[in-house]
C-alpha atoms as a PDB file:
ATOM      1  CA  UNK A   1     113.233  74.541 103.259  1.00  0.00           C
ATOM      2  CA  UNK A   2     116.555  73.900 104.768  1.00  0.00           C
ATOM      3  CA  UNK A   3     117.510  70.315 104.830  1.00  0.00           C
ATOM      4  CA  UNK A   4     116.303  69.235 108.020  1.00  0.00           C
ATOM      5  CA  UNK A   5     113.108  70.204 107.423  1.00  0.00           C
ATOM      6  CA  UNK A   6     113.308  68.254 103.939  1.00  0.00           C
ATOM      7  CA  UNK A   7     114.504  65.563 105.295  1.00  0.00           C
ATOM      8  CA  UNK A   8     111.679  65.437 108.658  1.00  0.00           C
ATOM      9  CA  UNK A   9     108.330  66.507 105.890  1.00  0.00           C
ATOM     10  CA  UNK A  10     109.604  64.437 103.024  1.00  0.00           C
ATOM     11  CA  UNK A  11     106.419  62.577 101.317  1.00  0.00           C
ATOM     12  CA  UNK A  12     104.330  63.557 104.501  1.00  0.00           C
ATOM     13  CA  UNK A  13     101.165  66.145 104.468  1.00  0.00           C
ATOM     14  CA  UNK A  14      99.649  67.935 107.321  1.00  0.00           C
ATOM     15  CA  UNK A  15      96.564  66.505 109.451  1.00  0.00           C
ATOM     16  CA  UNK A  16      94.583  69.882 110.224  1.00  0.00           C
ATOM     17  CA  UNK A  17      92.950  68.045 113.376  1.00  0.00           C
ATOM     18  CA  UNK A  18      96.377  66.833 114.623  1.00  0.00           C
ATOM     19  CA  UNK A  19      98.025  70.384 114.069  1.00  0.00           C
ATOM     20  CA  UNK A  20      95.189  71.563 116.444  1.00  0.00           C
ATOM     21  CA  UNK A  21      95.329  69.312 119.042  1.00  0.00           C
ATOM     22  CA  UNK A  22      99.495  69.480 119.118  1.00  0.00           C
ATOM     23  CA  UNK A  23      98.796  73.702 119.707  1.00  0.00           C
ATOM     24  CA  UNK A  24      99.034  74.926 116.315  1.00  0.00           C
ATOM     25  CA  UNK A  25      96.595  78.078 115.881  1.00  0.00           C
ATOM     26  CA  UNK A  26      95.003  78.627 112.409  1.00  0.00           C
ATOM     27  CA  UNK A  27      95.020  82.019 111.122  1.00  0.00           C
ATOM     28  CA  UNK A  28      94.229  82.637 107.612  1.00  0.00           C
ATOM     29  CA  UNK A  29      94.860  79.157 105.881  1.00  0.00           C
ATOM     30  CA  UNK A  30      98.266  79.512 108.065  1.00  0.00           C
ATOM     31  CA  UNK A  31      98.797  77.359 111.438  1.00  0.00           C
ATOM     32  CA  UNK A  32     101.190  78.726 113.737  1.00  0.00           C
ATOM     33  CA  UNK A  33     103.313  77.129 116.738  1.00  0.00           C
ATOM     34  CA  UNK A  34     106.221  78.537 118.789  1.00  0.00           C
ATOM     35  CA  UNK A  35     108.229  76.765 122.363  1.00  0.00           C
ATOM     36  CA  UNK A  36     110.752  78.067 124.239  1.00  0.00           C
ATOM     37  CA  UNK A  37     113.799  76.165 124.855  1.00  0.00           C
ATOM     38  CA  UNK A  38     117.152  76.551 126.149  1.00  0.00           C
ATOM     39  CA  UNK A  39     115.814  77.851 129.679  1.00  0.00           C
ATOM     40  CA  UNK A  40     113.748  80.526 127.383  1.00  0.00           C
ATOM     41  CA  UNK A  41     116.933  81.437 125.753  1.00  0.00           C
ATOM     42  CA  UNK A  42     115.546  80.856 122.408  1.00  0.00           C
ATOM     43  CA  UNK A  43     111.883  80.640 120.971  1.00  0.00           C
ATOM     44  CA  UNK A  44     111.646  77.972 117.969  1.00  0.00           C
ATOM     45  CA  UNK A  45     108.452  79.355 115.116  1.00  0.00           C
ATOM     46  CA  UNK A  46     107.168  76.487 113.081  1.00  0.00           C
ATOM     47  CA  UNK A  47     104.884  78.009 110.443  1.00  0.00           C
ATOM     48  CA  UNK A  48     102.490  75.697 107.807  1.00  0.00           C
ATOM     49  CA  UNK A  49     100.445  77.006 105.078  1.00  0.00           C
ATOM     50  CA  UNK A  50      99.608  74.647 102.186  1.00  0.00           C
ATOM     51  CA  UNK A  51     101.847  71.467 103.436  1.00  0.00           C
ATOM     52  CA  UNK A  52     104.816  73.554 103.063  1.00  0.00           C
ATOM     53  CA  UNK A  53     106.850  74.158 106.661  1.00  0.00           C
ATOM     54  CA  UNK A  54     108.796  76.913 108.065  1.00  0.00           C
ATOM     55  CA  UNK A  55     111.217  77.176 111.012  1.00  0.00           C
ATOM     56  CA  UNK A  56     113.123  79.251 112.699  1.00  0.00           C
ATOM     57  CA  UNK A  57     115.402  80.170 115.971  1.00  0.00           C
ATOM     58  CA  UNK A  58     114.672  83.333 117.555  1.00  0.00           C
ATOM     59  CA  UNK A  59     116.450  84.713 120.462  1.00  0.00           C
ATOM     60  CA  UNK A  60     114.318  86.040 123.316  1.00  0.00           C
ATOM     61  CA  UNK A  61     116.253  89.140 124.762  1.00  0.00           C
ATOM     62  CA  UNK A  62     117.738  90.580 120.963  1.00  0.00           C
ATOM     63  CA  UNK A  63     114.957  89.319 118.490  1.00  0.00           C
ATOM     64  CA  UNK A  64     117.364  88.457 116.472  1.00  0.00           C
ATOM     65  CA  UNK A  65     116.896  85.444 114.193  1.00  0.00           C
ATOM     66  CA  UNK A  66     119.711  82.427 114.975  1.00  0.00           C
ATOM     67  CA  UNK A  67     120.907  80.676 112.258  1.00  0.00           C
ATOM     68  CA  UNK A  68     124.297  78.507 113.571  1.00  0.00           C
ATOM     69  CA  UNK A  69     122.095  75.246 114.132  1.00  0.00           C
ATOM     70  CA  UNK A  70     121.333  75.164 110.675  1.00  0.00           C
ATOM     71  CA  UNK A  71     124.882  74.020 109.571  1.00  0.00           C
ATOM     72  CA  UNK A  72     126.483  71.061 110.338  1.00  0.00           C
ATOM     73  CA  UNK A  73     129.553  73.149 110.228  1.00  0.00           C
ATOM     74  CA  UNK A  74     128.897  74.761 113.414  1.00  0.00           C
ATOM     75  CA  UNK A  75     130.633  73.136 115.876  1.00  0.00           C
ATOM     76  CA  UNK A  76     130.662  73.685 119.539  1.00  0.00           C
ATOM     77  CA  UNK A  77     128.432  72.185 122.720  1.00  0.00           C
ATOM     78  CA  UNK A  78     126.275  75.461 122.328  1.00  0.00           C
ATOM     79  CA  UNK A  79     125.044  75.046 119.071  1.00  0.00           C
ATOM     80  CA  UNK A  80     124.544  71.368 118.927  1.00  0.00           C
ATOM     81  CA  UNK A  81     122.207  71.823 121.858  1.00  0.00           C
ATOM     82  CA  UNK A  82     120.268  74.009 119.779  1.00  0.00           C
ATOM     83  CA  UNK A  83     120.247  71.832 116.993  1.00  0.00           C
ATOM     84  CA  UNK A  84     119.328  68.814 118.515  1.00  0.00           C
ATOM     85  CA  UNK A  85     116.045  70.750 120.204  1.00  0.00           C
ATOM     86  CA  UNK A  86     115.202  72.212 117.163  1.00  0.00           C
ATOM     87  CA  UNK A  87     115.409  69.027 115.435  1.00  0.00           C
ATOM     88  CA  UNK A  88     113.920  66.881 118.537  1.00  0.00           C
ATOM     89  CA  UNK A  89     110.919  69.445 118.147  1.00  0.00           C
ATOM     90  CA  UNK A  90     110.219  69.544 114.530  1.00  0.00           C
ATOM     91  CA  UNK A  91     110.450  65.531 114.540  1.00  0.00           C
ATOM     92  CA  UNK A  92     108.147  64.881 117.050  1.00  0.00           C
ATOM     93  CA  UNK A  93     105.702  67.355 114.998  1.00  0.00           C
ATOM     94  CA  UNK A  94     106.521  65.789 111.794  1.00  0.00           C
ATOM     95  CA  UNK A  95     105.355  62.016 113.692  1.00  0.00           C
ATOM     96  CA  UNK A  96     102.352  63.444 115.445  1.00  0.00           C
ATOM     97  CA  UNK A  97     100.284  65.970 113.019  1.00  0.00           C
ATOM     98  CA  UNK A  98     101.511  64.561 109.828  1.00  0.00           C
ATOM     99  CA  UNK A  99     100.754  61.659 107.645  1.00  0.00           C
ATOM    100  CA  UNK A 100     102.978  59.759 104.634  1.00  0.00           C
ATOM    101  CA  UNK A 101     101.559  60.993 101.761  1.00  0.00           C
ATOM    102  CA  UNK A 102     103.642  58.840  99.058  1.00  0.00           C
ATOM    103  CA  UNK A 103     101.209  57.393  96.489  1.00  0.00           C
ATOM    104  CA  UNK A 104      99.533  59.391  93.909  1.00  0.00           C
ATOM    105  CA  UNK A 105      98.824  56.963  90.675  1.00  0.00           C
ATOM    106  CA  UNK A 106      94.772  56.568  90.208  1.00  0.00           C
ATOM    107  CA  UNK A 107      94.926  52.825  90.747  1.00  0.00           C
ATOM    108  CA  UNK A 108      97.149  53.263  93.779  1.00  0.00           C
ATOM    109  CA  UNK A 109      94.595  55.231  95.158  1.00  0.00           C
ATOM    110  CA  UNK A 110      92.250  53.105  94.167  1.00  0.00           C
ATOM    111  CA  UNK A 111      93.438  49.204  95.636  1.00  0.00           C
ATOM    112  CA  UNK A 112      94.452  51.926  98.902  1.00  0.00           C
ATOM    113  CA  UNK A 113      90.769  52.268  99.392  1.00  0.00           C
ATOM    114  CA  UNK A 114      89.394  49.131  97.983  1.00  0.00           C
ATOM    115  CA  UNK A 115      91.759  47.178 100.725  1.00  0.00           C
ATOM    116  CA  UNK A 116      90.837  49.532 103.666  1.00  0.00           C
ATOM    117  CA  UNK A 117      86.842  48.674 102.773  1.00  0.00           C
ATOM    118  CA  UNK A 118      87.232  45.184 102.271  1.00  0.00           C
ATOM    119  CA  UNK A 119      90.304  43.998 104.637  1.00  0.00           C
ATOM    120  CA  UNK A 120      89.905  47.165 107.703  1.00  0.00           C
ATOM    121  CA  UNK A 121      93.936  47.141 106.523  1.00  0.00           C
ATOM    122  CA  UNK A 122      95.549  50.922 106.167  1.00  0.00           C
ATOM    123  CA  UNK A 123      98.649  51.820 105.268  1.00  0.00           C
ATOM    124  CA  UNK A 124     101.826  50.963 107.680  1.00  0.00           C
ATOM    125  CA  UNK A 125     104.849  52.893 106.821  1.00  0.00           C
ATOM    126  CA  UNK A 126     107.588  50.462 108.898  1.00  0.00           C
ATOM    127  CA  UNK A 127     110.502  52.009 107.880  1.00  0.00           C
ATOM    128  CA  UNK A 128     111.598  55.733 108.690  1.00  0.00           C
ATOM    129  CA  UNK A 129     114.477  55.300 105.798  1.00  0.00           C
ATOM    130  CA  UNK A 130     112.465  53.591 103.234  1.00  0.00           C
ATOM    131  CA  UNK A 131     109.184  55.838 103.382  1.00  0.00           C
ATOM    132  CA  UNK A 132     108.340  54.761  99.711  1.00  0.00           C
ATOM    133  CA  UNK A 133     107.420  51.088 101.010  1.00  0.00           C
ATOM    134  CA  UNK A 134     104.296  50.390 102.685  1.00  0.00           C
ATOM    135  CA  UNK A 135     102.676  47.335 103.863  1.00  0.00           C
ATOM    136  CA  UNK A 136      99.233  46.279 104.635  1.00  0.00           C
ATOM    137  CA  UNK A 137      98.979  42.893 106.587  1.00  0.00           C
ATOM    138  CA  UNK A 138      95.944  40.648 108.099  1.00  0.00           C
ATOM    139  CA  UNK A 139      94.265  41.524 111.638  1.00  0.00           C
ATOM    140  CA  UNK A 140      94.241  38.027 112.866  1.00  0.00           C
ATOM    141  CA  UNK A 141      98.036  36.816 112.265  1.00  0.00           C
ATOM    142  CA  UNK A 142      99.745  40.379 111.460  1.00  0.00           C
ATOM    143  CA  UNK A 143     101.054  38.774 108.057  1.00  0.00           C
ATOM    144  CA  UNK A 144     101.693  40.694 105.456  1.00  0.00           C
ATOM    145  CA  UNK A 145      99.347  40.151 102.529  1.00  0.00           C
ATOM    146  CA  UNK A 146     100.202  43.488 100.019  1.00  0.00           C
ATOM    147  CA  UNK A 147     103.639  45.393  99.987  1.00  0.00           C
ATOM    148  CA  UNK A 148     103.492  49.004  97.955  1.00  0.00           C
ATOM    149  CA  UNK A 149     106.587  50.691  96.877  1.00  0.00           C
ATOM    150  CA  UNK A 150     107.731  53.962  94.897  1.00  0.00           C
ATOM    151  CA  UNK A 151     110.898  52.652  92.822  1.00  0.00           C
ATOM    152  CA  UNK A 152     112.728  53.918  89.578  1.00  0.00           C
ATOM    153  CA  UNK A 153     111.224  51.725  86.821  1.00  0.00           C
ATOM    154  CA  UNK A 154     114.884  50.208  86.300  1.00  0.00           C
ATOM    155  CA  UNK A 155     114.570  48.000  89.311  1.00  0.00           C
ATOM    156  CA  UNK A 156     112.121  45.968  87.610  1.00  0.00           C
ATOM    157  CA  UNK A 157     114.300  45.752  84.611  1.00  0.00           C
ATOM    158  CA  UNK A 158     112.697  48.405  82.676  1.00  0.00           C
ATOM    159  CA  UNK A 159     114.585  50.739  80.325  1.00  0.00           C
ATOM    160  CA  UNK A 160     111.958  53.935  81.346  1.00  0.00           C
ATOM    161  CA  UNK A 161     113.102  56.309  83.347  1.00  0.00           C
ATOM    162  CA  UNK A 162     111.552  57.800  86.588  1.00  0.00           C
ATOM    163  CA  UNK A 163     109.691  56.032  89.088  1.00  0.00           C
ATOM    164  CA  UNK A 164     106.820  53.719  89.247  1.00  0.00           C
ATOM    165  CA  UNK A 165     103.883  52.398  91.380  1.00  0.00           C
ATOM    166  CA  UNK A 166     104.346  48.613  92.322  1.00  0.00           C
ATOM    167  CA  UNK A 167     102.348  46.377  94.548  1.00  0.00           C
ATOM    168  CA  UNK A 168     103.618  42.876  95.537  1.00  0.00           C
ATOM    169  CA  UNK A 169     101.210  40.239  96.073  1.00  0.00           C
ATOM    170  CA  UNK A 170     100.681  36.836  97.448  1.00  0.00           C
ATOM    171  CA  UNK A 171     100.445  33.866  94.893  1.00  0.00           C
ATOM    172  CA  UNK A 172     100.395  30.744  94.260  1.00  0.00           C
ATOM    173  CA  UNK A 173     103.621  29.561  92.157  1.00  0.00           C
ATOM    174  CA  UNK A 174     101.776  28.276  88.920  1.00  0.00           C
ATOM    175  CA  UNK A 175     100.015  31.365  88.985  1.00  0.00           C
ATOM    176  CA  UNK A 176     102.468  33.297  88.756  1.00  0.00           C
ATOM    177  CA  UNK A 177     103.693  31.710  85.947  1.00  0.00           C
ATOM    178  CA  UNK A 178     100.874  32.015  83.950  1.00  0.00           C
ATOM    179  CA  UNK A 179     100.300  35.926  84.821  1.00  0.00           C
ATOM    180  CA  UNK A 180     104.152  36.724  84.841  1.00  0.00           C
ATOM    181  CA  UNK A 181     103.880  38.811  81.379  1.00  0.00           C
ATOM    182  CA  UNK A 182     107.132  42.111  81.883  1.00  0.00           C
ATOM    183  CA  UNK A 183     104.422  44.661  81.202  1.00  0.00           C
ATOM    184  CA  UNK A 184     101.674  43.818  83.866  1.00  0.00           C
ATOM    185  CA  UNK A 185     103.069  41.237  85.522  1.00  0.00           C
ATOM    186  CA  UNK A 186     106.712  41.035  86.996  1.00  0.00           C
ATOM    187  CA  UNK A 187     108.670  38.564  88.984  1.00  0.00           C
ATOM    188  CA  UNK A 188     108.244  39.888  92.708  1.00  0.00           C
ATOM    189  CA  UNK A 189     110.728  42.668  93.706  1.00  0.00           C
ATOM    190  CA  UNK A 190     112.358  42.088  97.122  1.00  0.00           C
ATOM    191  CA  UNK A 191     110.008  39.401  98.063  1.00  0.00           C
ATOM    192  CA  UNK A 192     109.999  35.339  97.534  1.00  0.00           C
ATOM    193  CA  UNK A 193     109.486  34.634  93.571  1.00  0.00           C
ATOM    194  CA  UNK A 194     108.152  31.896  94.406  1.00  0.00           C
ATOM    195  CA  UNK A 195     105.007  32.934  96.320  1.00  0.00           C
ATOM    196  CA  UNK A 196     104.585  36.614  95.390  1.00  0.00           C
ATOM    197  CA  UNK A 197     104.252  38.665  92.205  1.00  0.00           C
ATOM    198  CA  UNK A 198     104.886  42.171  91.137  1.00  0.00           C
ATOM    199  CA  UNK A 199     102.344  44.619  89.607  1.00  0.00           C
ATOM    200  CA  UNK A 200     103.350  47.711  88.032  1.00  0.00           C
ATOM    201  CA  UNK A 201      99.932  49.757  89.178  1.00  0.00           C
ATOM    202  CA  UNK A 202      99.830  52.070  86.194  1.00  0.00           C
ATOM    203  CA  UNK A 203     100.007  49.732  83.144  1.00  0.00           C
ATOM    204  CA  UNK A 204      96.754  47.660  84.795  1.00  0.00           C
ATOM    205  CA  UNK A 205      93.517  48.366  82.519  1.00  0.00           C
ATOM    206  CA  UNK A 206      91.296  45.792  84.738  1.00  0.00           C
ATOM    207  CA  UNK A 207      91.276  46.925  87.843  1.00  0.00           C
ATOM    208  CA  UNK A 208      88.601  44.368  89.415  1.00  0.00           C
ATOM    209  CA  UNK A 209      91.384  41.527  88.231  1.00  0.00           C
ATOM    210  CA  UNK A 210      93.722  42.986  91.217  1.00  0.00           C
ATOM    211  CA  UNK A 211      91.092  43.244  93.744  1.00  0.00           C
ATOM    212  CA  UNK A 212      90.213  39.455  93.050  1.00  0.00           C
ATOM    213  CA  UNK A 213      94.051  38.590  93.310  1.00  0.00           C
ATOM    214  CA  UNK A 214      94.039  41.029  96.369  1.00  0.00           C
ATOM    215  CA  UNK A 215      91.943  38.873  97.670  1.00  0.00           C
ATOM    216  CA  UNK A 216      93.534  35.561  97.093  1.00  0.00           C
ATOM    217  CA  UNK A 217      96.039  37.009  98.541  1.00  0.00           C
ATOM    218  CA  UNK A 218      95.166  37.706 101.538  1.00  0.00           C
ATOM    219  CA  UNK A 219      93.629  34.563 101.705  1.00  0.00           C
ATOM    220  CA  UNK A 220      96.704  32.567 101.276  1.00  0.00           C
ATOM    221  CA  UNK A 221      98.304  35.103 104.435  1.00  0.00           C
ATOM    222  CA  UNK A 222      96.183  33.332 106.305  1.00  0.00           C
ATOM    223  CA  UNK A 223      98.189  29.720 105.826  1.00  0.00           C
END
């Protein structure tokens, strides 16, 4: 994958319906899509089979397969305009037939589901850059009430290396002061210490003990 399309499908899987409707055809477990540009100079090939992507630049007279866009060393009005369609192409697909596909831990998975039941809340990914943070947030006043991040362990002040499942959570401040243990329970990570808390998602044995402060939290969103 060369690193445009790393960078566009990072953390992101396929939505079979939305590859459909965009014009993709399926043809043995493979979906297919090609466009023209450059005043049908060029035909751009976007091939998926198993969430992995291909692309490439044909051109239409020759056949042959173009490769210039693919370096940032290729200068020259010409090639950038190729480049930027390819790339304006593949984004928009990347936006409209796939979906982040970040968390994997069982108890991610889990409080995922449990707060899409009880809240109606999914998933926002707000920030193109930081696709390992997600929020979910109340219908009523849009505030926040759960904030789940992908981060090395070290940012926590661990000494394991790798990265870890965190949620933040609302809470009230002598709460957190009672749950605030450095194996569960951290001191919030980017958020207020004050009125949040971090949990570290695979060290939690009781999983019904977040979904009750899941739901104080988004309780106290509401104030």
């Amino acid at each position: 994958m060369d690193e445009i399309l790393e960078k566009i499908f990072k953390d992101k899987k396929a939505d079979k319906e939305k590859l459909l409707k965009y014009g993709f055809v399926e043809e043995k477990h493979h979906f297919f899509y090609q466009r023209q540009i450059m005043d049908g100079e060029f035909n751009i090939v976007v091939k998926i089979k198993d969430n992995h992507v291909e692309a490439s630049v044909c051109e239409i007279e020759t056949g042959e397969l173009y490769t210039l866009h693919l370096s940032m060393q290729s200068q020259g009005a010409f090639v950038g305009k190729v480049r930027q369609e390819y790339l304006n192409l593949l984004s928009d697909i990347g936006q409209k037939c796939f979906d982040y596909d970040v968390f994997h831990g069982d108890n991610t998975l889990k409080i995922i589901e449990f707060v899409k039941r009880e809240f109606n809340s999914p998933l926002e990914f707000l920030w193109p850059k930081f696709s390992n943070n997600a929020i979910c947030r109340r219908c009523d006043n849009q505030k926040w009430f759960i904030l789940f991040i992908k981060l090395p362990a070290d940012k926590i002040g661990l000494a394991k290396q790798g990265e870890i499942e965190i949620i933040d959570i609302r809470i009230k401040c002598e709460q957190a002061e009672q749950l605030i243990d450095n194996k569960i329970f951290f001191p919030a990570y980017h958020m207020n210490k004050k009125s949040w808390i971090t949990i570290k998602l695979d060290s939690v044995e009781n999983i019904c003990q977040v979904y009750d402060l899941i739901r104080k939290s988004y309780e106290l969103a509401l104030k």
